[in-house]
C-alpha atoms as a PDB file:
ATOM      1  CA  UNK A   1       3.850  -9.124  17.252  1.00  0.00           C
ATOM      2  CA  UNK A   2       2.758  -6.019  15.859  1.00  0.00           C
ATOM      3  CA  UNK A   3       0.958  -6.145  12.391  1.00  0.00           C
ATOM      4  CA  UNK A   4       2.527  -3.032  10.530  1.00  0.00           C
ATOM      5  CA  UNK A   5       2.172  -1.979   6.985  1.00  0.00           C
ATOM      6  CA  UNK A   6       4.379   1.349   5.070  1.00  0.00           C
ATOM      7  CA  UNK A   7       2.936   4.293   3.196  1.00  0.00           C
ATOM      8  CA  UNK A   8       5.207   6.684   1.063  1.00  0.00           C
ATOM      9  CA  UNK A   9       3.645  10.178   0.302  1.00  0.00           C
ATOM     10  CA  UNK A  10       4.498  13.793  -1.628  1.00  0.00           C
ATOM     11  CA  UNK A  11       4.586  15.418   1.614  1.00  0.00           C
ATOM     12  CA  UNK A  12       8.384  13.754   1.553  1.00  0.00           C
ATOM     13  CA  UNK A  13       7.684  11.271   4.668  1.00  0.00           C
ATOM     14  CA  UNK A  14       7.127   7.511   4.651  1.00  0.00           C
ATOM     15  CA  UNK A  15       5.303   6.368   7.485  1.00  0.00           C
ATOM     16  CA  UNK A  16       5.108   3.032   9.615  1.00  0.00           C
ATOM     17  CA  UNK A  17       1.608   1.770  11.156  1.00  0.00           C
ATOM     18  CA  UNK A  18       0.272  -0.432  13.478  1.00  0.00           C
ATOM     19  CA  UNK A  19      -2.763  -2.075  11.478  1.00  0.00           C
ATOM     20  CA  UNK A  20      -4.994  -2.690  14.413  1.00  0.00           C
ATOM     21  CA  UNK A  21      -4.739   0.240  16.140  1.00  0.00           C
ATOM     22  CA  UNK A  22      -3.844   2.394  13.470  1.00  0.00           C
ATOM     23  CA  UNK A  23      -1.234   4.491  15.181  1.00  0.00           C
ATOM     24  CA  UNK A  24       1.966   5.668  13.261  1.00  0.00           C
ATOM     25  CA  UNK A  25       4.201   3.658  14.568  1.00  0.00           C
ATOM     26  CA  UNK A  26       7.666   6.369  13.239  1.00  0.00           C
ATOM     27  CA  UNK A  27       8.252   8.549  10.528  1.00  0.00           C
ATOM     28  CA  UNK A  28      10.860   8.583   7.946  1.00  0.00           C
ATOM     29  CA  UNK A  29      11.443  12.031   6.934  1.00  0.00           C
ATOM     30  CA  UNK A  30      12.963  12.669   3.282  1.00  0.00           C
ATOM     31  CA  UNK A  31      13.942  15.610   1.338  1.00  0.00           C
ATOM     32  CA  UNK A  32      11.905  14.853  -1.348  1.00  0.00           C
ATOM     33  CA  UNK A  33       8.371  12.961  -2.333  1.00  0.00           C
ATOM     34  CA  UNK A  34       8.316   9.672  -2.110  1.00  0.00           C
ATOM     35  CA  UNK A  35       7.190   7.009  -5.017  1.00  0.00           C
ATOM     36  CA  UNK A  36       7.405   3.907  -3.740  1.00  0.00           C
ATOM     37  CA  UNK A  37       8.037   2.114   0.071  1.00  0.00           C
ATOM     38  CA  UNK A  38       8.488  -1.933   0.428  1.00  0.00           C
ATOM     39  CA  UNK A  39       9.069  -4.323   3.339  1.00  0.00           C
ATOM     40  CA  UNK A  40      11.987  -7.005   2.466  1.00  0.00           C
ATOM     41  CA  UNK A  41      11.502 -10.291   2.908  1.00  0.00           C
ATOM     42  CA  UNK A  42      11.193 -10.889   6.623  1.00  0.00           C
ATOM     43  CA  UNK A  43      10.206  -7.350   7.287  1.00  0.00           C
ATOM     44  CA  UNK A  44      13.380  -6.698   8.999  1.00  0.00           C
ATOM     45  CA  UNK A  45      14.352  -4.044   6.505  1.00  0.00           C
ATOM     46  CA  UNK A  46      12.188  -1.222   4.505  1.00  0.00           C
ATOM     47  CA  UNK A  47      13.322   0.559   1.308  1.00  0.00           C
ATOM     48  CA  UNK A  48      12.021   4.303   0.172  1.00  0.00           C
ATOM     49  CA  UNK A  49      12.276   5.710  -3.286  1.00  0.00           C
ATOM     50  CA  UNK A  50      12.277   9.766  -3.667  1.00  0.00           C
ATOM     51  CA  UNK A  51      12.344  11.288  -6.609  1.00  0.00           C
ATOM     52  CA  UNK A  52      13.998  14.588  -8.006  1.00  0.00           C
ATOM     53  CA  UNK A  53      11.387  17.468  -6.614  1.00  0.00           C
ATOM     54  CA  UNK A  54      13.084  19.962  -4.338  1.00  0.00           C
ATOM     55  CA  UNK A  55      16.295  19.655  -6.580  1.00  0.00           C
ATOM     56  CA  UNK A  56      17.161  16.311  -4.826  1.00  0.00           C
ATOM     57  CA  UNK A  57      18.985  13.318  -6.624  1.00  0.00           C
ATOM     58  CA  UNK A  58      16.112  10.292  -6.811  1.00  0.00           C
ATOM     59  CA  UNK A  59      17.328   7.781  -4.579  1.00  0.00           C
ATOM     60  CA  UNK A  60      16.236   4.921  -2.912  1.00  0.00           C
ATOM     61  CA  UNK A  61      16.524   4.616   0.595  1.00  0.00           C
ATOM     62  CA  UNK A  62      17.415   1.089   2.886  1.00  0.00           C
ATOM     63  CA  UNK A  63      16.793   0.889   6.257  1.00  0.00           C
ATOM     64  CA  UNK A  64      17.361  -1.627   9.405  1.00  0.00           C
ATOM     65  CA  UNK A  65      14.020  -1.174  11.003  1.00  0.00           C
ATOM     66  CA  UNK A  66      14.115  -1.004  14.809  1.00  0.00           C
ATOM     67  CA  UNK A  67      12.790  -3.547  17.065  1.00  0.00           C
ATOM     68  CA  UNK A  68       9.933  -2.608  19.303  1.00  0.00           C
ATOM     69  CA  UNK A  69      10.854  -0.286  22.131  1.00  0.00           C
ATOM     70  CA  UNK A  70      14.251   0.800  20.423  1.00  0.00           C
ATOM     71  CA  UNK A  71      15.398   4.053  18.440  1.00  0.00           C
ATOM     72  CA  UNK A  72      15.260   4.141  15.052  1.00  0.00           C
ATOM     73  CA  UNK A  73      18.256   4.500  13.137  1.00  0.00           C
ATOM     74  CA  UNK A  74      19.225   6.770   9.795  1.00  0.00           C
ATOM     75  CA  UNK A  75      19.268   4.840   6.406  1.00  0.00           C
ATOM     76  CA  UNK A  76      21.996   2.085   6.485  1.00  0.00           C
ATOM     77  CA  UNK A  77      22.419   2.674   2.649  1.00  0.00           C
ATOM     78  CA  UNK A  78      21.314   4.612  -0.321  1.00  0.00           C
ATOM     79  CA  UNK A  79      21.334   3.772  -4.704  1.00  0.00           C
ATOM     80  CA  UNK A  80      21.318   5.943  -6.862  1.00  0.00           C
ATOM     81  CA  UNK A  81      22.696   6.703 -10.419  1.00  0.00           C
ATOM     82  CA  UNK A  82      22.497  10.008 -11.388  1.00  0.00           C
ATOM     83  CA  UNK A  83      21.400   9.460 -15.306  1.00  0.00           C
ATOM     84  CA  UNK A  84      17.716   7.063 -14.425  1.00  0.00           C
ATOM     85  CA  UNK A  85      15.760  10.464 -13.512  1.00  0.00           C
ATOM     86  CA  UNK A  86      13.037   9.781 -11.289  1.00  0.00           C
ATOM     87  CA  UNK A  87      12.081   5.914  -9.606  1.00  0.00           C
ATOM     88  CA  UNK A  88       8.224   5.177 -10.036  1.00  0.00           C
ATOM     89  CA  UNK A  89       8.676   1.758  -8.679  1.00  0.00           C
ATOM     90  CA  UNK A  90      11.283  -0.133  -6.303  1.00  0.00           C
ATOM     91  CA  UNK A  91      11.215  -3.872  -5.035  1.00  0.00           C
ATOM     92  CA  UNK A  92      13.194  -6.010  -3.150  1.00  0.00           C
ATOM     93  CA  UNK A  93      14.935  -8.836  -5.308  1.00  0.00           C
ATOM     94  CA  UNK A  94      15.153 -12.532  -4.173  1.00  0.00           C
ATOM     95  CA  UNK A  95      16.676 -12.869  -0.664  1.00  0.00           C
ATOM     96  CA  UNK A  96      16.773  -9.082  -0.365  1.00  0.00           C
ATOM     97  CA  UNK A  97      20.139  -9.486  -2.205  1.00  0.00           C
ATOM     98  CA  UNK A  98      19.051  -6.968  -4.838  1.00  0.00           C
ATOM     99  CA  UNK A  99      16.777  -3.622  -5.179  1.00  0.00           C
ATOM    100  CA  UNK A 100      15.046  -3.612  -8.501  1.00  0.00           C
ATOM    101  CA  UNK A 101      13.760   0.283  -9.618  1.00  0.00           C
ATOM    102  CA  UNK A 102      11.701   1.229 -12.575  1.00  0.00           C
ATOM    103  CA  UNK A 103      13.261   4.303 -14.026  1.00  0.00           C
ATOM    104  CA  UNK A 104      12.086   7.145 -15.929  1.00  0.00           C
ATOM    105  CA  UNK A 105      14.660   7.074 -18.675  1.00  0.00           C
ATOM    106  CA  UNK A 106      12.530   3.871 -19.775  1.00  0.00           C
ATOM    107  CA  UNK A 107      15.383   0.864 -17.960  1.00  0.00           C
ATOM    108  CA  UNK A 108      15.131  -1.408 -15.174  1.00  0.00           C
ATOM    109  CA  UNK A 109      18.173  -1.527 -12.989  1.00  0.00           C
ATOM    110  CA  UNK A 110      19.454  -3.957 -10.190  1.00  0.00           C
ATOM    111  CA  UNK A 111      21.597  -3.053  -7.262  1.00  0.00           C
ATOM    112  CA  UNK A 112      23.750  -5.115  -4.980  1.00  0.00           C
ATOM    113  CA  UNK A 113      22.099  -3.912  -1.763  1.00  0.00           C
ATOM    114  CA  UNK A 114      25.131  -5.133   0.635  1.00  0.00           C
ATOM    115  CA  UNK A 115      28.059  -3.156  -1.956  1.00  0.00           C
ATOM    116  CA  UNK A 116      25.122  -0.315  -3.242  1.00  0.00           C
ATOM    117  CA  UNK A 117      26.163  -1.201  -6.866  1.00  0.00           C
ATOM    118  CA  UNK A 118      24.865  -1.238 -10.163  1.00  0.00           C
ATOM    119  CA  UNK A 119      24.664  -5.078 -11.205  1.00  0.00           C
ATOM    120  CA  UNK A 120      22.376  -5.073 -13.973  1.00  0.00           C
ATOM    121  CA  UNK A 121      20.289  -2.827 -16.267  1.00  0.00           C
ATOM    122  CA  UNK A 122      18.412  -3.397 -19.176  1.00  0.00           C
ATOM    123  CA  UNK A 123      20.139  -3.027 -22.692  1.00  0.00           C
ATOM    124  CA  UNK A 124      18.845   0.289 -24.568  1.00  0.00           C
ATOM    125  CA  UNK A 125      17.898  -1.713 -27.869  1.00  0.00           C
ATOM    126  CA  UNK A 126      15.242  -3.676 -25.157  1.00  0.00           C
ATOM    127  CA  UNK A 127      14.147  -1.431 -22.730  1.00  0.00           C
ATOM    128  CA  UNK A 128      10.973   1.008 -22.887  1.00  0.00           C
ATOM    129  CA  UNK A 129      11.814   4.914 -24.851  1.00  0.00           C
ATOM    130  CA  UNK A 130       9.195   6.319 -21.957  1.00  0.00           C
ATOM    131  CA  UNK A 131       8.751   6.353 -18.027  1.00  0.00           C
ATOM    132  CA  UNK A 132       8.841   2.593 -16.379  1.00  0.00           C
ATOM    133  CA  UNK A 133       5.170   3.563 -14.739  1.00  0.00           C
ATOM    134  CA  UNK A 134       5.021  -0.348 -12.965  1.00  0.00           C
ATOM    135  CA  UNK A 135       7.316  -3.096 -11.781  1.00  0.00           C
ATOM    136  CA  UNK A 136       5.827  -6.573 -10.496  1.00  0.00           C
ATOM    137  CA  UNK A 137       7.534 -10.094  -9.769  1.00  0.00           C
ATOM    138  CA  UNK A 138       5.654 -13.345 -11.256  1.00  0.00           C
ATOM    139  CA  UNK A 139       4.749 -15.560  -8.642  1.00  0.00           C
ATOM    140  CA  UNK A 140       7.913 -17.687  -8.441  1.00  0.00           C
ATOM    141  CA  UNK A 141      10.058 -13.977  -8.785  1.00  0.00           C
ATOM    142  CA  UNK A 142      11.499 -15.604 -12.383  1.00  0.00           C
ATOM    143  CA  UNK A 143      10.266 -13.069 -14.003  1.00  0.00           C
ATOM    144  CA  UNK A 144       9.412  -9.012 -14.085  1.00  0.00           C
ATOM    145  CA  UNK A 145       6.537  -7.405 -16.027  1.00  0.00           C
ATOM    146  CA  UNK A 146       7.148  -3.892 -16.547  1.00  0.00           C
ATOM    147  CA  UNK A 147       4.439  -0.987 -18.038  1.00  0.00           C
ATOM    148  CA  UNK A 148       5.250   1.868 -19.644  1.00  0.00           C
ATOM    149  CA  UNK A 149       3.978   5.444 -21.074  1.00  0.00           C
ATOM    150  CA  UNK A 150       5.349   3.910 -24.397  1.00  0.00           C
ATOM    151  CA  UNK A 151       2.221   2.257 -25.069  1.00  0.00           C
ATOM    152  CA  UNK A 152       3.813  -1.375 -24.073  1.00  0.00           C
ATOM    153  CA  UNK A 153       4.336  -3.781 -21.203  1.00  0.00           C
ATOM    154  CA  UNK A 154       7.314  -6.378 -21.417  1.00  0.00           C
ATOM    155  CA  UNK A 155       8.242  -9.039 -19.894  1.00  0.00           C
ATOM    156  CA  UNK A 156      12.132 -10.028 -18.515  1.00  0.00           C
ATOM    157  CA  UNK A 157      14.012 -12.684 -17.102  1.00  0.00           C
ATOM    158  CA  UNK A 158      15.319 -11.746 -13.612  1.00  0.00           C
ATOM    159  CA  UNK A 159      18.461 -13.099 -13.652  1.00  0.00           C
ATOM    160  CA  UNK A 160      19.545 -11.451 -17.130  1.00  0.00           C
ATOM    161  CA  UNK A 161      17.528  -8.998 -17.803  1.00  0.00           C
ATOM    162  CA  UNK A 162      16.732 -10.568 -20.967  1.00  0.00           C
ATOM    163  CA  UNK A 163      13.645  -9.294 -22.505  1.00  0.00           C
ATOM    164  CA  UNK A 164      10.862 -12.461 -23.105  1.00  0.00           C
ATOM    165  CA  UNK A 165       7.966 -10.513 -24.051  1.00  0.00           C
ATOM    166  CA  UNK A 166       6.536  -7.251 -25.549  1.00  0.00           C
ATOM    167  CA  UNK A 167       2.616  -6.726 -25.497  1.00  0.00           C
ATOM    168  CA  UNK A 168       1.298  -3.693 -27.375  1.00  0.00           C
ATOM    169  CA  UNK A 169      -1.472  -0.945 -26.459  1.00  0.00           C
ATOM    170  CA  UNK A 170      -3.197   1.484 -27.735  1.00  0.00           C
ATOM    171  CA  UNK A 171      -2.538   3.905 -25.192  1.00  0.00           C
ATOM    172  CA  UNK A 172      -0.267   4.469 -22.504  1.00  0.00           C
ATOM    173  CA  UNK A 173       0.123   1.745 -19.877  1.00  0.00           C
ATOM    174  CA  UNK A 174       0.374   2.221 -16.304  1.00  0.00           C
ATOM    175  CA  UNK A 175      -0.044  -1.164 -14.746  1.00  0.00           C
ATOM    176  CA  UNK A 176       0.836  -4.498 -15.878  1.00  0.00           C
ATOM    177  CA  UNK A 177       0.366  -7.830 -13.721  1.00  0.00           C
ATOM    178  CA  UNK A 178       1.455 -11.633 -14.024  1.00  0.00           C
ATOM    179  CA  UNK A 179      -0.911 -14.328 -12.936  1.00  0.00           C
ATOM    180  CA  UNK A 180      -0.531 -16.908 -10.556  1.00  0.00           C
ATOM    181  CA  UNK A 181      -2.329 -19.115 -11.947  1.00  0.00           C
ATOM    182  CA  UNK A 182      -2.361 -19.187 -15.376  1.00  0.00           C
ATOM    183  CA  UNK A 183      -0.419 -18.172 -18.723  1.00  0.00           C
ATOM    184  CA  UNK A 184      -1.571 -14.589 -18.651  1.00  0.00           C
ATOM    185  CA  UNK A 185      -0.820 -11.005 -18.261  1.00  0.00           C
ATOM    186  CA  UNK A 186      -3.046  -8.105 -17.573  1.00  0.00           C
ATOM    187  CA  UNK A 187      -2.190  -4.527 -18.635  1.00  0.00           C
ATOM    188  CA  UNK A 188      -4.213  -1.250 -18.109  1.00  0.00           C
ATOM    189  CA  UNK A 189      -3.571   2.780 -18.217  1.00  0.00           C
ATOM    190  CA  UNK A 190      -5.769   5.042 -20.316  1.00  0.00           C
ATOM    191  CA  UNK A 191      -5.057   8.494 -21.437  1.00  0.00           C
ATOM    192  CA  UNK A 192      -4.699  11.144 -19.282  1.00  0.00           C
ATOM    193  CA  UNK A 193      -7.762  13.121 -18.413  1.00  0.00           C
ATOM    194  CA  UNK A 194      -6.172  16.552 -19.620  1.00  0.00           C
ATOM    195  CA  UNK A 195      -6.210  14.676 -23.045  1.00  0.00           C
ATOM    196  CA  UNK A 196      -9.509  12.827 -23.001  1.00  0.00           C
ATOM    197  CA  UNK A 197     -13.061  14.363 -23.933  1.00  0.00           C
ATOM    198  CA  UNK A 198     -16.044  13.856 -21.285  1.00  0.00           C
ATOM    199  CA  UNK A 199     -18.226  12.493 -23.738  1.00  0.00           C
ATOM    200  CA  UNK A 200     -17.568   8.714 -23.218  1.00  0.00           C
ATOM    201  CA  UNK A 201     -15.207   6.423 -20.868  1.00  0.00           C
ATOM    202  CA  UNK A 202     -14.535   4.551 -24.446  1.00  0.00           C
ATOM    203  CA  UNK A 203     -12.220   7.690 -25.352  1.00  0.00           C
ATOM    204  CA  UNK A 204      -9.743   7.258 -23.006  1.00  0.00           C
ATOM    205  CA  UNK A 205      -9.535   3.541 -22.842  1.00  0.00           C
ATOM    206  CA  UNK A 206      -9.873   2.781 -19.403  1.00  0.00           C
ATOM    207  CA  UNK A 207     -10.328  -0.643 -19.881  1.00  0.00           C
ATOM    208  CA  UNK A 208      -8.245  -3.687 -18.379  1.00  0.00           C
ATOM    209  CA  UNK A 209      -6.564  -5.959 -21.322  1.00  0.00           C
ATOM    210  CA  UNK A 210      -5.716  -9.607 -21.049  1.00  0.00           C
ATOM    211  CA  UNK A 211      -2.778 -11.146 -23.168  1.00  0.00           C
ATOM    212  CA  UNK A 212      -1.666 -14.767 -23.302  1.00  0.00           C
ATOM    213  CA  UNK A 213       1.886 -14.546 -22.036  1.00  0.00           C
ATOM    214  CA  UNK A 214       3.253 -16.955 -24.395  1.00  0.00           C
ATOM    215  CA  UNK A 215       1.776 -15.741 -27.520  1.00  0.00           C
ATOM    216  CA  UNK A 216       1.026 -12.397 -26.804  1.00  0.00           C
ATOM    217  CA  UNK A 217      -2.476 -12.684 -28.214  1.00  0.00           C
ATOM    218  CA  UNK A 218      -5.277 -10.821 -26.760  1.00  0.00           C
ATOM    219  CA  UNK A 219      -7.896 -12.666 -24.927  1.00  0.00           C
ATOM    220  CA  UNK A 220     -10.305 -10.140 -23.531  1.00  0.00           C
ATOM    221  CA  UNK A 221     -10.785  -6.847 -21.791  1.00  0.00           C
ATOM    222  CA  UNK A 222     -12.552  -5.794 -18.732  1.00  0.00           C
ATOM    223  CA  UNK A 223     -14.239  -2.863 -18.362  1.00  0.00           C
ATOM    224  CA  UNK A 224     -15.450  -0.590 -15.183  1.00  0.00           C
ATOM    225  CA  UNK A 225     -13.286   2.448 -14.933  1.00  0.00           C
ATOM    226  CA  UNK A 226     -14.261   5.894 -15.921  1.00  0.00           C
ATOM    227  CA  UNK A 227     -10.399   7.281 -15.597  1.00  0.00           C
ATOM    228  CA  UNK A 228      -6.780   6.041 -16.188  1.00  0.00           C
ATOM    229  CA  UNK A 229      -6.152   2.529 -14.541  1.00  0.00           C
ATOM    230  CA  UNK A 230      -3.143   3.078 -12.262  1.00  0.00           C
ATOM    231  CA  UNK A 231      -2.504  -0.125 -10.347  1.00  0.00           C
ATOM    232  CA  UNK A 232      -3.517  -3.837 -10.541  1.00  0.00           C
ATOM    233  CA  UNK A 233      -2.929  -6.577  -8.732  1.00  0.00           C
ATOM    234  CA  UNK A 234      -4.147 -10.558  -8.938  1.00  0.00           C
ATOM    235  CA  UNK A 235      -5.222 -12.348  -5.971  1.00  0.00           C
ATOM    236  CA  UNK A 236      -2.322 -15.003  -4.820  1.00  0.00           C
ATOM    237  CA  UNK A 237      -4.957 -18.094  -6.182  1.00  0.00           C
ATOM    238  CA  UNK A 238      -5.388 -16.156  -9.506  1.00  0.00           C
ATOM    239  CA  UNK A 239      -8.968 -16.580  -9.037  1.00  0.00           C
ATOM    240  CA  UNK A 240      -9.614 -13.036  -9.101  1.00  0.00           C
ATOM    241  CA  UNK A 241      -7.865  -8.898  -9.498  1.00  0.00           C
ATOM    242  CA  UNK A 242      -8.256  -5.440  -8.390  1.00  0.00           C
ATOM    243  CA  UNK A 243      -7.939  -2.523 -10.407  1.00  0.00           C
ATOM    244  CA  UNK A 244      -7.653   1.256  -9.035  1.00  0.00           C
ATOM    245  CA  UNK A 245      -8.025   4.019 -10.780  1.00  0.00           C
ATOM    246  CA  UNK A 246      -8.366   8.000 -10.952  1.00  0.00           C
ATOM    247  CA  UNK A 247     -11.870   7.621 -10.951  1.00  0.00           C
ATOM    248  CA  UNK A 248     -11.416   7.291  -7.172  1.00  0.00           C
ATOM    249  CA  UNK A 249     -12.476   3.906  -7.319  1.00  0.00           C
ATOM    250  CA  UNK A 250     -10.929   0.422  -6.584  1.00  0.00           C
ATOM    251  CA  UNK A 251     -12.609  -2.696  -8.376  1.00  0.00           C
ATOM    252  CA  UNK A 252     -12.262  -6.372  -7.449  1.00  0.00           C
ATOM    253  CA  UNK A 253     -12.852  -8.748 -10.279  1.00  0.00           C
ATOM    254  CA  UNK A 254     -13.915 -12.039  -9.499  1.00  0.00           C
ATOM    255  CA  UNK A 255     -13.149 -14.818 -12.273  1.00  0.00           C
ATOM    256  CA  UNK A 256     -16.034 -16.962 -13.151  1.00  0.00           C
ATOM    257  CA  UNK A 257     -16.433 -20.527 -14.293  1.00  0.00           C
ATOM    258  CA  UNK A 258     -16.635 -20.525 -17.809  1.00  0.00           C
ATOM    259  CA  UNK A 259     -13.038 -18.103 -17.567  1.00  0.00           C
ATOM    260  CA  UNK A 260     -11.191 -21.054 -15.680  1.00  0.00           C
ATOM    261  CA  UNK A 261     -12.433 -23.618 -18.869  1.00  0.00           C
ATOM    262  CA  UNK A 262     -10.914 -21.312 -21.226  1.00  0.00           C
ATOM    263  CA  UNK A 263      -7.731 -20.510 -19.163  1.00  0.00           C
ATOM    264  CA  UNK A 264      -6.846 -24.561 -18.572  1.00  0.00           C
ATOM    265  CA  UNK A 265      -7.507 -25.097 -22.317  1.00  0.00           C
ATOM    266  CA  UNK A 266      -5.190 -22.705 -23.277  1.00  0.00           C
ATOM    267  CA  UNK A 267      -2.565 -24.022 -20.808  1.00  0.00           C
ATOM    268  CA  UNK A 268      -2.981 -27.366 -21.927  1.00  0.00           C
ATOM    269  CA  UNK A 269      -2.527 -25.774 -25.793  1.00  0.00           C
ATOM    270  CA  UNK A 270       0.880 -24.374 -24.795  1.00  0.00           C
ATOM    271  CA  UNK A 271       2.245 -27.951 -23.026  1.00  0.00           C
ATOM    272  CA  UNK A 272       1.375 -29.823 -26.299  1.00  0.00           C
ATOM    273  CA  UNK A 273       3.061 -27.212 -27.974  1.00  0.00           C
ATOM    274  CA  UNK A 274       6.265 -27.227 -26.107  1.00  0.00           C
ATOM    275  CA  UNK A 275       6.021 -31.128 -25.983  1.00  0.00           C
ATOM    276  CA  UNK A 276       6.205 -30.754 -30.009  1.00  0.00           C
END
């Protein structure tokens, strides 16, 4: 079976590729640029998220994809509410029952994908009062983390929407990440370069910020990047994360030993807490 992976990109098209031969495989054209692409589970299906350029409502896109040798067909459905401006971020919910989209009016809203209905949003005394800039599952998909050019990342239960968690920056926030492994969060952004001096990386805060996820405290930062951090992403083991940013660069962390001591003492600290 052929190994394929998505890209979505300004010039309005998402794309389909064969990984080892690196052949496009079909194109998706759209009226619009697109911000995010996902496989569902079982990589039967694809979603696409465009956003408002070109006058266009942002929408996000589901298709069937076609088996190998057969015509593709048009999108089988399409969400969209015309008051969450632009998507940054889309993902498939459990069972690809749901599409969840990180909006720019600062909410996070569920659709039914089968009915194309609104089935959840987050309540406006919760949610972020900037741009949803990232949207990622926790490891068992119990959770969302969600960053935002408000200067915070929170944390929700899936099934609700019920905010858990707020964690606090100093600038705005761009990524945020879960781990897999351990009771932690990473968040990372940095001012944008328009608004940041040359003099020093230190200016813009570029730097990647861990927070316990229970509470909240800040463990640590790690540093590297010499521009705003725009995605991260931990290994499935938690033992280590990338970071990308506009600096052009991506960075893999690698966790060392005296990191997993720390991390298991704390975990241990919140079970004899909750035993209390």
């Amino acid at each position: 079976m052929t190994t394929r992976f998505l890209t979505g990109s300004a010039d309005r098209s998402v794309r389909l590729w064969d990984v080892q031969s690196g052949d496009c495989l079909h194109v998706f054209e759209h009226a619009s640029a697109i911000r995010s692409v996902g496989f569902s589970h079982g990589d039967k299906m694809i979603l696409a998220a465009q956003d408002k350029s070109f006058k266009q409502q942002p929408t996000v896109f589901i298709y069937n994809l076609a088996e190998e040798g057969k015509e593709q067909l048009p999108a089988l459905r399409s969400l969209y509410e015309k008051d969450h401006g632009n998507i940054s971020k889309a993902l498939w919910g459990p069972l690809n029952e749901t599409v969840l989209a990180a909006c720019e009016d600062g909410s996070v809203r569920v659709w039914d994908v089968e009915k194309g209905e609104i089935i959840a949003r987050t309540s406006a005394g919760e949610q972020h009062s900037k741009q949803v800039q990232d949207l990622q599952f926790s490891k068992d998909q119990t959770m969302i983390i969600t960053a935002s050019s408000d200067r915070t990342a929170k944390v929700w239960d899936v099934k609700t929407l019920k905010l858990l968690k707020t964690f606090k920056s100093d600038r705005p926030l761009n990524a945020a990440a879960i781990s897999p492994r351990f009771n932690q969060v990473v968040i990372a952004g940095g001012q944008a370069a328009i608004d940041v001096t040359t003099t020093a990386a230190a200016a813009g805060h570029f730097e990647c910020d861990f927070h316990h996820l229970i509470y909240q405290d800040k463990l640590g930062s790690v540093h590297g990047h010499f521009g705003p951090v725009n995605t991260l992403a931990f290994h499935p083991h938690g033992t280590a994360f990338a970071s990308g940013g506009e600096d052009g660069y991506i960075r893999l962390h690698h966790f060392h030993d005296a990191y997993y001591k720390q991390s298991k003492e704390l975990n241990w600290s919140v079970k004899a807490h909750v035993n209390e």
